[in-house]
C-alpha atoms as a PDB file:
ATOM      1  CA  UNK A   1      61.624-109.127 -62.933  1.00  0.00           C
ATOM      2  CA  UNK A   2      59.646-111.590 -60.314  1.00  0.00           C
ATOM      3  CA  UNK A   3      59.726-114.897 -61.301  1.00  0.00           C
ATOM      4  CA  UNK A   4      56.993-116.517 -63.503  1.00  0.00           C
ATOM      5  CA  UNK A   5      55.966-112.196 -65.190  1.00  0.00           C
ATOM      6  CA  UNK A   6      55.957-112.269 -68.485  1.00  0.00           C
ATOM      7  CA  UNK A   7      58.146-109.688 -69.906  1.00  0.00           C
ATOM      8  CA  UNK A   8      55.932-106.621 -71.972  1.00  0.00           C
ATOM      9  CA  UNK A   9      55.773-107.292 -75.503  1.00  0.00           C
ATOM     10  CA  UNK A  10      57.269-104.604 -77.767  1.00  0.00           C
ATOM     11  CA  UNK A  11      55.666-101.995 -78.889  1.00  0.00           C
ATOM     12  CA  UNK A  12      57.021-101.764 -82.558  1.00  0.00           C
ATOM     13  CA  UNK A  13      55.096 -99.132 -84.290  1.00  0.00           C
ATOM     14  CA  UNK A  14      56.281 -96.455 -81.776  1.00  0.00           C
ATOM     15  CA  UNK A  15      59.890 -97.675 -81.715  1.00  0.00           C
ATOM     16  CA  UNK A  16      59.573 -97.218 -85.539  1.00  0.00           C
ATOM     17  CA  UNK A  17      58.137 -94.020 -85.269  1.00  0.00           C
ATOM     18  CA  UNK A  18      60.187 -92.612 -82.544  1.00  0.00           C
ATOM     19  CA  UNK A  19      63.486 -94.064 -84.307  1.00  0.00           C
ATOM     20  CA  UNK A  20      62.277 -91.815 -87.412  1.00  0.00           C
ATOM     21  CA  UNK A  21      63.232 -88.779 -86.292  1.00  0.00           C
ATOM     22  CA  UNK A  22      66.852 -90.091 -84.900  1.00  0.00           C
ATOM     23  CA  UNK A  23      67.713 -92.845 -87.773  1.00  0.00           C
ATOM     24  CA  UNK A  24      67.915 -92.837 -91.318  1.00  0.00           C
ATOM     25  CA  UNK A  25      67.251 -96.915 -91.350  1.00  0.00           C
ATOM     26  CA  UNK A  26      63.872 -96.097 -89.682  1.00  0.00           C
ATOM     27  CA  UNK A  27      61.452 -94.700 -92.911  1.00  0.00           C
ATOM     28  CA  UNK A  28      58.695 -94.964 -94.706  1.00  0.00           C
ATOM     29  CA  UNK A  29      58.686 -97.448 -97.360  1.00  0.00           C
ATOM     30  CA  UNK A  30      56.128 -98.858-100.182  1.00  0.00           C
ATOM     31  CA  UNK A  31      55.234-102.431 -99.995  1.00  0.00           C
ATOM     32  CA  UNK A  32      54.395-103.978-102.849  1.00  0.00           C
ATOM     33  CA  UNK A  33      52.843-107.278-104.403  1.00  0.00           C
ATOM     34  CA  UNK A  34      52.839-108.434-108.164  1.00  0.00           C
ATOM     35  CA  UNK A  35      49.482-109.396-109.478  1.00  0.00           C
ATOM     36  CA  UNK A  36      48.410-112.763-109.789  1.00  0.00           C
ATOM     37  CA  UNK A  37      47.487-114.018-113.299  1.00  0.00           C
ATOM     38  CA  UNK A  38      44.706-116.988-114.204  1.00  0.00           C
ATOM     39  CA  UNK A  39      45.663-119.659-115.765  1.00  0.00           C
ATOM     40  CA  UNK A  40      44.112-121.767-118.886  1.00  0.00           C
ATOM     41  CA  UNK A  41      42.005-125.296-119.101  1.00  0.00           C
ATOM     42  CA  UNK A  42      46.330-126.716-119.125  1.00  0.00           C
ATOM     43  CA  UNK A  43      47.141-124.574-115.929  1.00  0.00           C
ATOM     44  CA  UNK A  44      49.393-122.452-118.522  1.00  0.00           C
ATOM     45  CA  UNK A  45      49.305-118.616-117.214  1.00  0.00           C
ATOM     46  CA  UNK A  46      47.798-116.094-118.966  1.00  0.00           C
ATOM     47  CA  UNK A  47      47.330-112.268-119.531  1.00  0.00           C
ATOM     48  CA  UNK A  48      44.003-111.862-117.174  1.00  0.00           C
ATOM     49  CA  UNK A  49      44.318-110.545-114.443  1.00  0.00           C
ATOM     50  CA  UNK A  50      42.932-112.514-111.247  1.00  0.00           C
ATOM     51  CA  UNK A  51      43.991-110.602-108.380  1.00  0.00           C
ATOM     52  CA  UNK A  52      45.097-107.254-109.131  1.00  0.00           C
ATOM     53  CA  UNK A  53      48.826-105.723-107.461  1.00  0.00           C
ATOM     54  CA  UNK A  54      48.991-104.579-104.298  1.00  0.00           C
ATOM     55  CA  UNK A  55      50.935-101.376-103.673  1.00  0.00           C
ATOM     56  CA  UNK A  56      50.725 -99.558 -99.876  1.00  0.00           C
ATOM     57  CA  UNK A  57      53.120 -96.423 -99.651  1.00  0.00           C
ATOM     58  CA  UNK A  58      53.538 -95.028 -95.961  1.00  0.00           C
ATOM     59  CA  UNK A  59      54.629 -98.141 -94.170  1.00  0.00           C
ATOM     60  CA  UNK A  60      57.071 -98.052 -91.720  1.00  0.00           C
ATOM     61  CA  UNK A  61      59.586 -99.713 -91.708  1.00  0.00           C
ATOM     62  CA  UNK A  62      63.446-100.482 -89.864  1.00  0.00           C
ATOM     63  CA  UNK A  63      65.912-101.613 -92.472  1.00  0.00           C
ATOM     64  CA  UNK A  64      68.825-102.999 -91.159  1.00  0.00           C
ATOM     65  CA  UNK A  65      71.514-103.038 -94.300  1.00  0.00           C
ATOM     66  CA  UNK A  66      73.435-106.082 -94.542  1.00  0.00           C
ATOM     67  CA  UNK A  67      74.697-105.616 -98.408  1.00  0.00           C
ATOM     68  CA  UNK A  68      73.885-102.222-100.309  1.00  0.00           C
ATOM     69  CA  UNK A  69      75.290-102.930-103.585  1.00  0.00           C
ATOM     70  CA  UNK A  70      76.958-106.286-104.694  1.00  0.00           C
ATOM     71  CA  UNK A  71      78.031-105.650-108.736  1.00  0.00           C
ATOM     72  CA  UNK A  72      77.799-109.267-110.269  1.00  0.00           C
ATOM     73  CA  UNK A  73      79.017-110.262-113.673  1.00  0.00           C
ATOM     74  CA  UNK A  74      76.195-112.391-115.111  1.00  0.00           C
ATOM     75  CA  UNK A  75      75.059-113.323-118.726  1.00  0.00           C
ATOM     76  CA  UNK A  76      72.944-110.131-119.766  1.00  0.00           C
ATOM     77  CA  UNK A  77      75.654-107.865-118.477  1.00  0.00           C
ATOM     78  CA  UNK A  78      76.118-106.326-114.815  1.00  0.00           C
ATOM     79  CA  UNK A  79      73.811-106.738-111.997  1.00  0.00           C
ATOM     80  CA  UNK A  80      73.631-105.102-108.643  1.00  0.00           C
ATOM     81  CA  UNK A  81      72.207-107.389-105.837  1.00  0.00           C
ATOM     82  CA  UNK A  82      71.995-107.012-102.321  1.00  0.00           C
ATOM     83  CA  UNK A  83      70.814-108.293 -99.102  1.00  0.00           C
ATOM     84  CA  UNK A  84      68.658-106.579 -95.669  1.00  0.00           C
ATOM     85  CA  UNK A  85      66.763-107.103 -92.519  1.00  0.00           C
ATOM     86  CA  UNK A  86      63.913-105.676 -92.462  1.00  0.00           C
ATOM     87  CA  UNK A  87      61.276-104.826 -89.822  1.00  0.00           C
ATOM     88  CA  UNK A  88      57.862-104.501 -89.399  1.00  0.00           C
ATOM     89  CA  UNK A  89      55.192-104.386 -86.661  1.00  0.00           C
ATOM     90  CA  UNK A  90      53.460-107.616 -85.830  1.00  0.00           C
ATOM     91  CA  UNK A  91      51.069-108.697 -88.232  1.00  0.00           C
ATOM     92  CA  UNK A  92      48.069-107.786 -86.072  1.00  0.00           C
ATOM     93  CA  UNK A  93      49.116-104.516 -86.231  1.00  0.00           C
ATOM     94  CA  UNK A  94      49.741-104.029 -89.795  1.00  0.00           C
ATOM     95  CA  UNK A  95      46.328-105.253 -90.476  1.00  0.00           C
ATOM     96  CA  UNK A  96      44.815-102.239 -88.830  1.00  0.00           C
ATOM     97  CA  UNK A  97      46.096-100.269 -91.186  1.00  0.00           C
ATOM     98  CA  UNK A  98      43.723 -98.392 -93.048  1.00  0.00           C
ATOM     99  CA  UNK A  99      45.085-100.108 -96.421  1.00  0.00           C
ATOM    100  CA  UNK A 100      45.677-103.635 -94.742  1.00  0.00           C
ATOM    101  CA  UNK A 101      42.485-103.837 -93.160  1.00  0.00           C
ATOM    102  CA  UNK A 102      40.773-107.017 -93.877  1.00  0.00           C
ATOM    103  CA  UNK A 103      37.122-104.707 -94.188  1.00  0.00           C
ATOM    104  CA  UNK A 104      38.918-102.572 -96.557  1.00  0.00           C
ATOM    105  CA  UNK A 105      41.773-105.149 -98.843  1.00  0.00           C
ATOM    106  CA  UNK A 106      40.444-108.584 -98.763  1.00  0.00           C
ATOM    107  CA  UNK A 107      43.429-109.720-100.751  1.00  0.00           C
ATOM    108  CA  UNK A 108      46.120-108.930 -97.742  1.00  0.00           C
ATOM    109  CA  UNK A 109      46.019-112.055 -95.372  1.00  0.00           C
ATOM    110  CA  UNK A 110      50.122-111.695 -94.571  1.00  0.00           C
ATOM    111  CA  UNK A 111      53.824-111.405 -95.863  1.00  0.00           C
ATOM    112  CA  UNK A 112      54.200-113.508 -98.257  1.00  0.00           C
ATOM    113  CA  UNK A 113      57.426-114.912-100.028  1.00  0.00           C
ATOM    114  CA  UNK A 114      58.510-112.869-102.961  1.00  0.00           C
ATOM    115  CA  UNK A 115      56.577-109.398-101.981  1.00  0.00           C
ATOM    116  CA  UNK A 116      58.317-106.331-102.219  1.00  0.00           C
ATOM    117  CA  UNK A 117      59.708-103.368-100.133  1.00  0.00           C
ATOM    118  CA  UNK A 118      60.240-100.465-102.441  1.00  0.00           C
ATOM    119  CA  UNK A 119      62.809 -97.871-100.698  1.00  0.00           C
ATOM    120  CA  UNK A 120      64.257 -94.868-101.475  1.00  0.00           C
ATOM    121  CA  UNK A 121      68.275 -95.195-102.482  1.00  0.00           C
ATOM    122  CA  UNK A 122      68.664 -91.328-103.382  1.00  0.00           C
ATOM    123  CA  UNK A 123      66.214 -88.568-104.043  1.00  0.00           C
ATOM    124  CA  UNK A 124      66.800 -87.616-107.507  1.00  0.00           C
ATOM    125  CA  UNK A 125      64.317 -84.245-107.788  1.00  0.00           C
ATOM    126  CA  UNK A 126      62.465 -82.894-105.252  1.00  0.00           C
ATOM    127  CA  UNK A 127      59.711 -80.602-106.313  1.00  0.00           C
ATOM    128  CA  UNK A 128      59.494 -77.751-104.050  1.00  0.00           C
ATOM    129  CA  UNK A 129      56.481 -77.638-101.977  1.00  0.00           C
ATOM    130  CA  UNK A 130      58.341 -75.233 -99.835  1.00  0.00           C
ATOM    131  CA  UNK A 131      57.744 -71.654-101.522  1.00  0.00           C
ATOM    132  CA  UNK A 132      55.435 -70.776-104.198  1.00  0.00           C
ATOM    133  CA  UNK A 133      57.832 -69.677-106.696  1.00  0.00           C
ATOM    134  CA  UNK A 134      57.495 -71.628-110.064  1.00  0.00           C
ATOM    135  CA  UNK A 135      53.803 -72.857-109.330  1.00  0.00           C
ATOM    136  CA  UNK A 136      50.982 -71.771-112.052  1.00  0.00           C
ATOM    137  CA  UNK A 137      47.580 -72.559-113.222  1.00  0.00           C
ATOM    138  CA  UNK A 138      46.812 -73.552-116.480  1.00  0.00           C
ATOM    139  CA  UNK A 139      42.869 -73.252-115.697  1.00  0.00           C
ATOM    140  CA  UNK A 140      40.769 -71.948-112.199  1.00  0.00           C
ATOM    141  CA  UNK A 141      41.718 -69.393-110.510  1.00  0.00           C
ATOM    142  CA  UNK A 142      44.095 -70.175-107.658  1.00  0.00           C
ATOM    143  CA  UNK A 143      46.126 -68.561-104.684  1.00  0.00           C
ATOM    144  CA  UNK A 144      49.254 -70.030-103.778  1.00  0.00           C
ATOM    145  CA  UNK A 145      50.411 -70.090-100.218  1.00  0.00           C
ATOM    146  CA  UNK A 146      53.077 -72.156 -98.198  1.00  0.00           C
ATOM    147  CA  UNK A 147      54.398 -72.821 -94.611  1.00  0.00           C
ATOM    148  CA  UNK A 148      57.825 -74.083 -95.505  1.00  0.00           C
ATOM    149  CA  UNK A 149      56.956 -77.146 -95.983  1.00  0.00           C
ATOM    150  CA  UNK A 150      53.085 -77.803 -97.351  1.00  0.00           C
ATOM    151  CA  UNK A 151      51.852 -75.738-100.696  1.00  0.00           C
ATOM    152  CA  UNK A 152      48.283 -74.602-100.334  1.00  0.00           C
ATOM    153  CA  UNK A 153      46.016 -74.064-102.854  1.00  0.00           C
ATOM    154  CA  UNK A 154      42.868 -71.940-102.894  1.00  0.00           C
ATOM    155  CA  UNK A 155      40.590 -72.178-105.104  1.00  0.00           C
ATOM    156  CA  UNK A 156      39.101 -68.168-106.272  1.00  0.00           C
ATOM    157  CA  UNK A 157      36.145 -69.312-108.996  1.00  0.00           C
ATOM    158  CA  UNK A 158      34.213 -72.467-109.666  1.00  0.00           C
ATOM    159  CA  UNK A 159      36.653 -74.095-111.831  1.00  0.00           C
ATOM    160  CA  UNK A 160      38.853 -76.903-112.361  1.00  0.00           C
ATOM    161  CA  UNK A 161      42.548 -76.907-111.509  1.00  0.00           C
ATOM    162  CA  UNK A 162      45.024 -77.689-113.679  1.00  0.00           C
ATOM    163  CA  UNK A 163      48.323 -76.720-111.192  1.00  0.00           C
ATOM    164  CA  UNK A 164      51.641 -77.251-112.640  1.00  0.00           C
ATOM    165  CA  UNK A 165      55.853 -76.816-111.535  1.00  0.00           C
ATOM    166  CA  UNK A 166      58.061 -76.559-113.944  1.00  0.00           C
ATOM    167  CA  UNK A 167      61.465 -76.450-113.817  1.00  0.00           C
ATOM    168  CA  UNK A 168      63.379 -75.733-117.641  1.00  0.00           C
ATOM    169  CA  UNK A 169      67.093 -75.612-116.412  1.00  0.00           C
ATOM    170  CA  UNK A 170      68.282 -76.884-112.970  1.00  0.00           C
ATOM    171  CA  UNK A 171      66.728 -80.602-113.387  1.00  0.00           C
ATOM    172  CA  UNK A 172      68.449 -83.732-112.510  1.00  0.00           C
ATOM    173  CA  UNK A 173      68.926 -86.342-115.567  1.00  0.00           C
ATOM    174  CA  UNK A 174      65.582 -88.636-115.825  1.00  0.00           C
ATOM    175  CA  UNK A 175      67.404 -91.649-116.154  1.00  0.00           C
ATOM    176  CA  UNK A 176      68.200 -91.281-112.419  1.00  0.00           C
ATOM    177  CA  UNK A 177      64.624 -91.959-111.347  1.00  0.00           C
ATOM    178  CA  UNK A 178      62.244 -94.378-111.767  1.00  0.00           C
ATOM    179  CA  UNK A 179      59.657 -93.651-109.183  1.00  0.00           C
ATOM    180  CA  UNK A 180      57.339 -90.583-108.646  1.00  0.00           C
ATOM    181  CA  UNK A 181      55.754 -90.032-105.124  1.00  0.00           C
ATOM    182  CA  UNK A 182      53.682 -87.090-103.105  1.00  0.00           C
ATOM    183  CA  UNK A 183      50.870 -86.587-100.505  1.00  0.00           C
ATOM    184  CA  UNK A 184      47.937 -84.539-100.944  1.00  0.00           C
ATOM    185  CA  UNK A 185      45.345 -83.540 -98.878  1.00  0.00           C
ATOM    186  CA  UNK A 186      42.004 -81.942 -99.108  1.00  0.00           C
ATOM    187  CA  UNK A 187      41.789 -80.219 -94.989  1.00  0.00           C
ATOM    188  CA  UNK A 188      38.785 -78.651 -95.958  1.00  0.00           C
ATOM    189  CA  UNK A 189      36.943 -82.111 -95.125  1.00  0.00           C
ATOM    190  CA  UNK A 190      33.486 -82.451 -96.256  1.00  0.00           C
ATOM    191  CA  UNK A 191      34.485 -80.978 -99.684  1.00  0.00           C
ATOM    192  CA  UNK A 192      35.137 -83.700-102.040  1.00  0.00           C
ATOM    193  CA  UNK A 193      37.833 -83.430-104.649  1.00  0.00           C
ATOM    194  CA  UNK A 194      38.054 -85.431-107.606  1.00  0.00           C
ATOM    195  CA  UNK A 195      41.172 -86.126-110.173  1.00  0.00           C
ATOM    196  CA  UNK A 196      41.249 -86.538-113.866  1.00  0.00           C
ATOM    197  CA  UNK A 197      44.776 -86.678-114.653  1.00  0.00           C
ATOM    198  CA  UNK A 198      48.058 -86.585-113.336  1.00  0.00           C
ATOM    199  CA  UNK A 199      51.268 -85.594-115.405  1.00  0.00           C
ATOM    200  CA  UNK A 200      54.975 -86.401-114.567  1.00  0.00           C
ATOM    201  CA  UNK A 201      56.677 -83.609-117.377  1.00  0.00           C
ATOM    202  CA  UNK A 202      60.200 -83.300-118.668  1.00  0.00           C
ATOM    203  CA  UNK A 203      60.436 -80.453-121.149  1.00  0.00           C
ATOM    204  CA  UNK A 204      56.569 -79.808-120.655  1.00  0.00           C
ATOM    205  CA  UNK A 205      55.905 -81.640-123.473  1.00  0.00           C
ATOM    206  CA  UNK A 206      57.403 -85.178-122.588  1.00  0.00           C
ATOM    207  CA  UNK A 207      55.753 -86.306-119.897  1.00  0.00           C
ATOM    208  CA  UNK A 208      54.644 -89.396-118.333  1.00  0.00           C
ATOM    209  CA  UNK A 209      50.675 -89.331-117.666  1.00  0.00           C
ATOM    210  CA  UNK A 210      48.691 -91.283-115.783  1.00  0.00           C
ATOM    211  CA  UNK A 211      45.206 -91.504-115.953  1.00  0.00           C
ATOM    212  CA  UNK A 212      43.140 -92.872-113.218  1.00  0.00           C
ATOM    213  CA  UNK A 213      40.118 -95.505-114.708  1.00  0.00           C
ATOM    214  CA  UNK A 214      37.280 -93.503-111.951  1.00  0.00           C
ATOM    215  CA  UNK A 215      37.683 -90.494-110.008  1.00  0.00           C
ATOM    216  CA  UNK A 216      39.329 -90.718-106.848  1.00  0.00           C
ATOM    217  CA  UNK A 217      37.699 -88.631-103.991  1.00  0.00           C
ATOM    218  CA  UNK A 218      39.773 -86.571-101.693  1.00  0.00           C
ATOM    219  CA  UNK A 219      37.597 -86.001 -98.120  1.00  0.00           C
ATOM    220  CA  UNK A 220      38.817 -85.533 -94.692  1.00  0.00           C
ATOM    221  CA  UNK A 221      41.248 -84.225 -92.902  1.00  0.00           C
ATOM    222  CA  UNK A 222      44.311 -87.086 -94.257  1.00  0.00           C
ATOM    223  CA  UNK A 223      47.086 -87.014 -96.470  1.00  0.00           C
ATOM    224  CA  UNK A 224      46.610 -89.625 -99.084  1.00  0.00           C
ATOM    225  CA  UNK A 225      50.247 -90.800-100.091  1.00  0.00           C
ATOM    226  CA  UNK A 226      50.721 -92.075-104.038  1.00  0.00           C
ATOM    227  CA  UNK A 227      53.671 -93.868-105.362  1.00  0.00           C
ATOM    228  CA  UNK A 228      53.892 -94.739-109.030  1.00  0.00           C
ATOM    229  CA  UNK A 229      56.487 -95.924-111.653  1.00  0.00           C
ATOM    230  CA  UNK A 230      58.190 -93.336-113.415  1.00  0.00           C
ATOM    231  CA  UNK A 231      59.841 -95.424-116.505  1.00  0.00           C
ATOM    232  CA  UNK A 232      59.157 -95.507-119.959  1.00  0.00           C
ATOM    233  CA  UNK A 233      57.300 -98.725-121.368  1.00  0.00           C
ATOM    234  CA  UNK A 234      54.842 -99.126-117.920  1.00  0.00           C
ATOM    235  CA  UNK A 235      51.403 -99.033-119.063  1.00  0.00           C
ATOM    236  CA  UNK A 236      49.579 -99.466-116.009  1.00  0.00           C
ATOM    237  CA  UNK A 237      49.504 -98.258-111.739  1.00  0.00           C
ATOM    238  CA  UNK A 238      47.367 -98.113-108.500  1.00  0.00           C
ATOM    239  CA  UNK A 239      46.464 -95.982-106.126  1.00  0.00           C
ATOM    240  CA  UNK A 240      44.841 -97.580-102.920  1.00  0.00           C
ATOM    241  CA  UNK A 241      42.964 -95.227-100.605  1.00  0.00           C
ATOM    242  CA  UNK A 242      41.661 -96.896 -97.727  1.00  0.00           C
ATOM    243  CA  UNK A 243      42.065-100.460 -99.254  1.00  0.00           C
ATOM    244  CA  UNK A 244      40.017 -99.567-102.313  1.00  0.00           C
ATOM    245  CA  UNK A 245      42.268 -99.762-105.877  1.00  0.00           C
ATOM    246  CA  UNK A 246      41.938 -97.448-108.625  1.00  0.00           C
ATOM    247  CA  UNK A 247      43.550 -98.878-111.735  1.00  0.00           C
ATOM    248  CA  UNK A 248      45.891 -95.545-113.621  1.00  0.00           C
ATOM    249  CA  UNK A 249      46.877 -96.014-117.449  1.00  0.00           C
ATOM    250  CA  UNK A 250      50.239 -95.244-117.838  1.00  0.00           C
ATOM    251  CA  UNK A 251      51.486 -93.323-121.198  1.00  0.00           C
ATOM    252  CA  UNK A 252      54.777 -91.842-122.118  1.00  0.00           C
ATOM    253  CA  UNK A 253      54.983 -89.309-124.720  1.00  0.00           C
ATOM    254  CA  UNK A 254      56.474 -89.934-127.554  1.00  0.00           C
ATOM    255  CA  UNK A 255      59.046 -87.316-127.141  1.00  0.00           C
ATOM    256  CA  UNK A 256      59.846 -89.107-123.933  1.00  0.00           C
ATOM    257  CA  UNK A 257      63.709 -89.067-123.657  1.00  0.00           C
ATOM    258  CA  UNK A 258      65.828 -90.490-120.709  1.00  0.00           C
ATOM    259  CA  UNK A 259      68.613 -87.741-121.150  1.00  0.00           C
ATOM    260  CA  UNK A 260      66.470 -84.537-120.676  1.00  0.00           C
ATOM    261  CA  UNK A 261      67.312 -82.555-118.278  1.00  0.00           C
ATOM    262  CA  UNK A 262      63.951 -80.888-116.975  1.00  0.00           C
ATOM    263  CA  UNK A 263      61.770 -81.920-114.624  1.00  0.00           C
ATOM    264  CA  UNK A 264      58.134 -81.011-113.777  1.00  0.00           C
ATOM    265  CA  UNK A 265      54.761 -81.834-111.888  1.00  0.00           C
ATOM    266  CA  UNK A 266      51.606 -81.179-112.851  1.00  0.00           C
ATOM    267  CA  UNK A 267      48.047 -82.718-112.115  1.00  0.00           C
ATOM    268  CA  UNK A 268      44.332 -81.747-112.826  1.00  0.00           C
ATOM    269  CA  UNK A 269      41.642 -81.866-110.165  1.00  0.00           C
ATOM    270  CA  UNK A 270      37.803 -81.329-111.165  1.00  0.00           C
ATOM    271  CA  UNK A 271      34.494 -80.665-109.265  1.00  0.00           C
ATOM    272  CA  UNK A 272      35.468 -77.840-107.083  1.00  0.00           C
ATOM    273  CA  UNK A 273      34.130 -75.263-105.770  1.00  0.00           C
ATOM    274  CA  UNK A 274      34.960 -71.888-104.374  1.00  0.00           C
ATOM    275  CA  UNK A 275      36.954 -71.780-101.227  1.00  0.00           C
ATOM    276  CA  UNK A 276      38.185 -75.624-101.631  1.00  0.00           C
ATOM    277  CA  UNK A 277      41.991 -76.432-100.832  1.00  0.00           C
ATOM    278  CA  UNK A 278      44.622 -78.601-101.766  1.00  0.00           C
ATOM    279  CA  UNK A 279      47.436 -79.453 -99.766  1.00  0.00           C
ATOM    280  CA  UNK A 280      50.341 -80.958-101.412  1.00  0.00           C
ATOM    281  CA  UNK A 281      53.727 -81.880 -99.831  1.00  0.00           C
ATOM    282  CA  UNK A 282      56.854 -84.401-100.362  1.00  0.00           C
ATOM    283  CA  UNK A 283      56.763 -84.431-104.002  1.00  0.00           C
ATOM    284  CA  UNK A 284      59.898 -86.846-105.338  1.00  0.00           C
ATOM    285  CA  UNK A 285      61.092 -88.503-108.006  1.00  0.00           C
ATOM    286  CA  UNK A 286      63.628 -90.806-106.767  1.00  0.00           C
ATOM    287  CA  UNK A 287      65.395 -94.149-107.549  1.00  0.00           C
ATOM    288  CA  UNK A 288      64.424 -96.981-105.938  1.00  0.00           C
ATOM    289  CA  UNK A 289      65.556-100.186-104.056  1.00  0.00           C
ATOM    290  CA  UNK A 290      63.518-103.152-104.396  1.00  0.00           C
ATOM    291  CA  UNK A 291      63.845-106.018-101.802  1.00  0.00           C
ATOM    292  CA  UNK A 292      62.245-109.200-102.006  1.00  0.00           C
ATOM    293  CA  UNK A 293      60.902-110.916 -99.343  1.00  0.00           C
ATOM    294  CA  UNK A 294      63.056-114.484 -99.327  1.00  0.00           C
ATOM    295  CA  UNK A 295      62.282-115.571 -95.274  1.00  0.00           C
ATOM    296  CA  UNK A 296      60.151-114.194 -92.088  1.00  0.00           C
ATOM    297  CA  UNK A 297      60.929-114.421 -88.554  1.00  0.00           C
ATOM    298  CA  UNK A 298      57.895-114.000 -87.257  1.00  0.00           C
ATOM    299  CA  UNK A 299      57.847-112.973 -83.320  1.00  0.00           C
ATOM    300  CA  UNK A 300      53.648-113.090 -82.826  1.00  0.00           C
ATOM    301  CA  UNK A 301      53.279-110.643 -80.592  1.00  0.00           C
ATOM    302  CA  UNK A 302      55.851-108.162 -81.270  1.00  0.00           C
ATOM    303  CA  UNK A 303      57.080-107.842 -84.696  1.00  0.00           C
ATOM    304  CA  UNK A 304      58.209-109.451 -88.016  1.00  0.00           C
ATOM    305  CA  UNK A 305      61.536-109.580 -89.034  1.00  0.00           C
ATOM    306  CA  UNK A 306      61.755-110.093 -92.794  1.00  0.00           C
ATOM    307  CA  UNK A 307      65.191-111.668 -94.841  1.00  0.00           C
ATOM    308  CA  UNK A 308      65.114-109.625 -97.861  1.00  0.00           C
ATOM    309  CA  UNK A 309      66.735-109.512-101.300  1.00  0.00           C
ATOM    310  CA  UNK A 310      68.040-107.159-103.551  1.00  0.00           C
ATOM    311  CA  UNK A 311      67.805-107.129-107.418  1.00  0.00           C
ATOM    312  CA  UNK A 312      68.492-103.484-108.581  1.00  0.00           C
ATOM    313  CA  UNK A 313      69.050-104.545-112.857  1.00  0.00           C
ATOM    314  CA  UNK A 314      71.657-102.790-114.918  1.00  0.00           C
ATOM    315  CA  UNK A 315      73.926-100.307-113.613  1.00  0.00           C
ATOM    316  CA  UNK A 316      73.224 -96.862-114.777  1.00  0.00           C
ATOM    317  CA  UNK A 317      75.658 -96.362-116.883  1.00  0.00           C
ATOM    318  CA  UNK A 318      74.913 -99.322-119.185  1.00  0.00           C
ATOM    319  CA  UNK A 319      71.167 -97.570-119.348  1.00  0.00           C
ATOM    320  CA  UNK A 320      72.639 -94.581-120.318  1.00  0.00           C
ATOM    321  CA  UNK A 321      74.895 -96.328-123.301  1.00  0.00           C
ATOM    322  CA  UNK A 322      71.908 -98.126-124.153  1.00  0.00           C
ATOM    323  CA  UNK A 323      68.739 -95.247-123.990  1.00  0.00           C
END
C-alpha cells in the first residue's frame, strides 16, 4: 500500500453475512436489555417500570467461544458459566437497523455493560414449516401450501384464523427449552394483518399464551422475527417491530408440566380478508445461552468487539429433580 493511504475500513455486516453460510459461529442472535425500574423519594427501586426491556431478534452476530460450559460448585447448588468474544458491526451501523434506529427506539444510544446476547445452544423442537402435514384450522377457512421451507396460508372466507401444529407423540421434553422463536410474514403487502393471541401448547391443553396488550399489524413484504420466553412463572414479553414495543402477558396453564412430552404451535390472527396470506417459517423452541456484556473494544469505524459472560443457572438435571 503507498505510503501515507489509509487502509479500507471493514466492512462487517457482509463478512457476517457471508461467514453465515460457511460458519456456525456466524448467526443470528437476540440482543437483549433488562428494564430499568424508578426509584422512590430514598432512591430505593421500585416495581414501575421507567424504561421498558429491550429485546431485538435477527442480529448478527460472530461469536468467537472462549469457554462453553464451566460447571462451578457454588452455594445454591451447580452453576454453569462461561466466557465469549463476540462481534458486531460498528455502532453506526447497528443504528440503522430498523429496530436500533434512533427515529424508531429512542431508548438504544449503544452497548452498554450488562446487556445481553441471547443464542441458541441446541434446538430442542422444531416445528415443521416444511410440509403441511399436521397443520389445521380451528376457525376460517384456510389452504395450506409449502416450498420446503416457508408454510403458506390462504385465507378461503372472511374469517379469522386460528392455525395450529400439534404434535401428541414424537415431542422433545419441555424442560429442554426455554425460548420460543419464528418469522412471519404477510407478502401480500398492503393487506394488514392483525394478532390476538399466540399459544405455545404441550398436550393442547397446557400451553403457554401470550397475549399481546394492542394489535400488532403485519404489512409489507418483511419477515417480522419474534423471540419470547418459554418458562413457567414469566408473566410478561415484547415484540418490537420497527422500534415500536408491544407489551405480551404471559400465562401458563395450570396444567403446565415441565415433563410432558408434546409439543405444539398455535396462534390466532383477526381482520382478514379473502385472498390474504401468511407466511410462517423457522419456528423453534430451543435452549438458550445468555452472555452478558462485561467489556467493549470498540474499533469506530469497523466493528465492536464485545467481552462477554456466561451465566446459564442450574444444570438440567437438578431442574428435572426439582420440577
Amino acid at each position: 500500500m503507498p505510503m501515507g493511504q489509509r487502509a479500507p475500513t471493514i466492512n462487517m455486516s457482509k463478512i457476517l453475512r457471508q461467514l453465515g453460510y460457511r460458519t456456525g459461529q456466524s448467526r443470528r442472535i437476540t440482543y437483549y436489555r433488562e428494564p430499568i425500574y424508578g426509584k422512590d423519594a430514598y432512591g430505593v427501586e421500585n416495581t414501575a417500570i421507567s424504561v421498558n426491556e429491550i429485546v431485538i431478534p435477527n442480529v448478527q452476530a460472530y461469536i468467537r467461544t472462549q469457554i462453553t460450559k464451566d460447571f462451578v460448585i457454588q452455594k445454591g447448588g451447580g452453576n454453569i458459566v462461561g466466557s465469549a468474544l463476540i462481534y458486531l458491526p460498528r455502532l453506526n451501523t447497528l443504528k440503522n437497523y430498523p429496530n436500533f434506529d434512533q427515529d424508531n427506539n429512542i431508548y438504544f444510544n449503544e452497548i452498554e455493560g450488562w446487556d445481553k446476547i441471547i443464542d441458541t445452544d441446541r434446538i430442542v423442537y422444531r416445528i415443521p414449516t416444511s410440509g403441511t402435514s399436521g397443520w389445521s384450522s380451528d376457525s376460517g377457512t384456510f389452504t395450506y401450501a409449502s416450498d420446503g421451507e416457508t408454510l403458506t396460508l390462504t385465507n378461503g372466507d372472511d374469517a379469522q384464523l386460528t392455525a395450529k401444529y400439534l404434535d401428541s407423540g414424537d415431542g422433545w421434553n419441555a424442560l429442554e427449552a426455554n425460548r420460543i422463536t419464528y418469522q412471519i410474514m404477510c407478502p401480500t403487502g398492503s393487506v394488514d394483518l392483525n394478532f390476538t393471541q399466540i399459544y405455545g401448547d404441550i398436550s393442547g391443553s397446557k400451553n403457554v399464551k401470550y397475549t399481546p396488550d394492542s394489535s400488532i399489524t403485519l404489512s409489507g413484504n418483511s419477515w417480522l422475527t419474534i423471540d419470547l420466553p418459554y418458562v413457567s412463572g414469566t408473566t410478561s414479553g415484547s415484540i418490537y417491530l420497527s422500534g415500536t414495543r408491544t407489551a405480551l402477558a404471559i400465562a401458563s396453564s395450570s396444567t403446565w408440566d415441565y415433563k410432558d412430552r408434546d409439543y405444539g404451535f398455535r396462534f390466532n390472527i383477526e381482520n382478514m380478508s379473502t385472498g390474504d396470506v401468511i407466511q410462517l417459517k423457522n419456528i423453534k423452541f430451543y435452549k438458550s445461552i445468555e452472555w452478558s456484556v462485561h467489556a467493549i473494544r470498540d474499533y469506530t469505524d469497523e466493528y465492536m468487539c464485545l467481552e462477554c459472560v456466561r451465566t446459564a443457572g442450574k444444570r438440567d438435571s437438578l431442574r428435572r429433580a426439582y420440577a
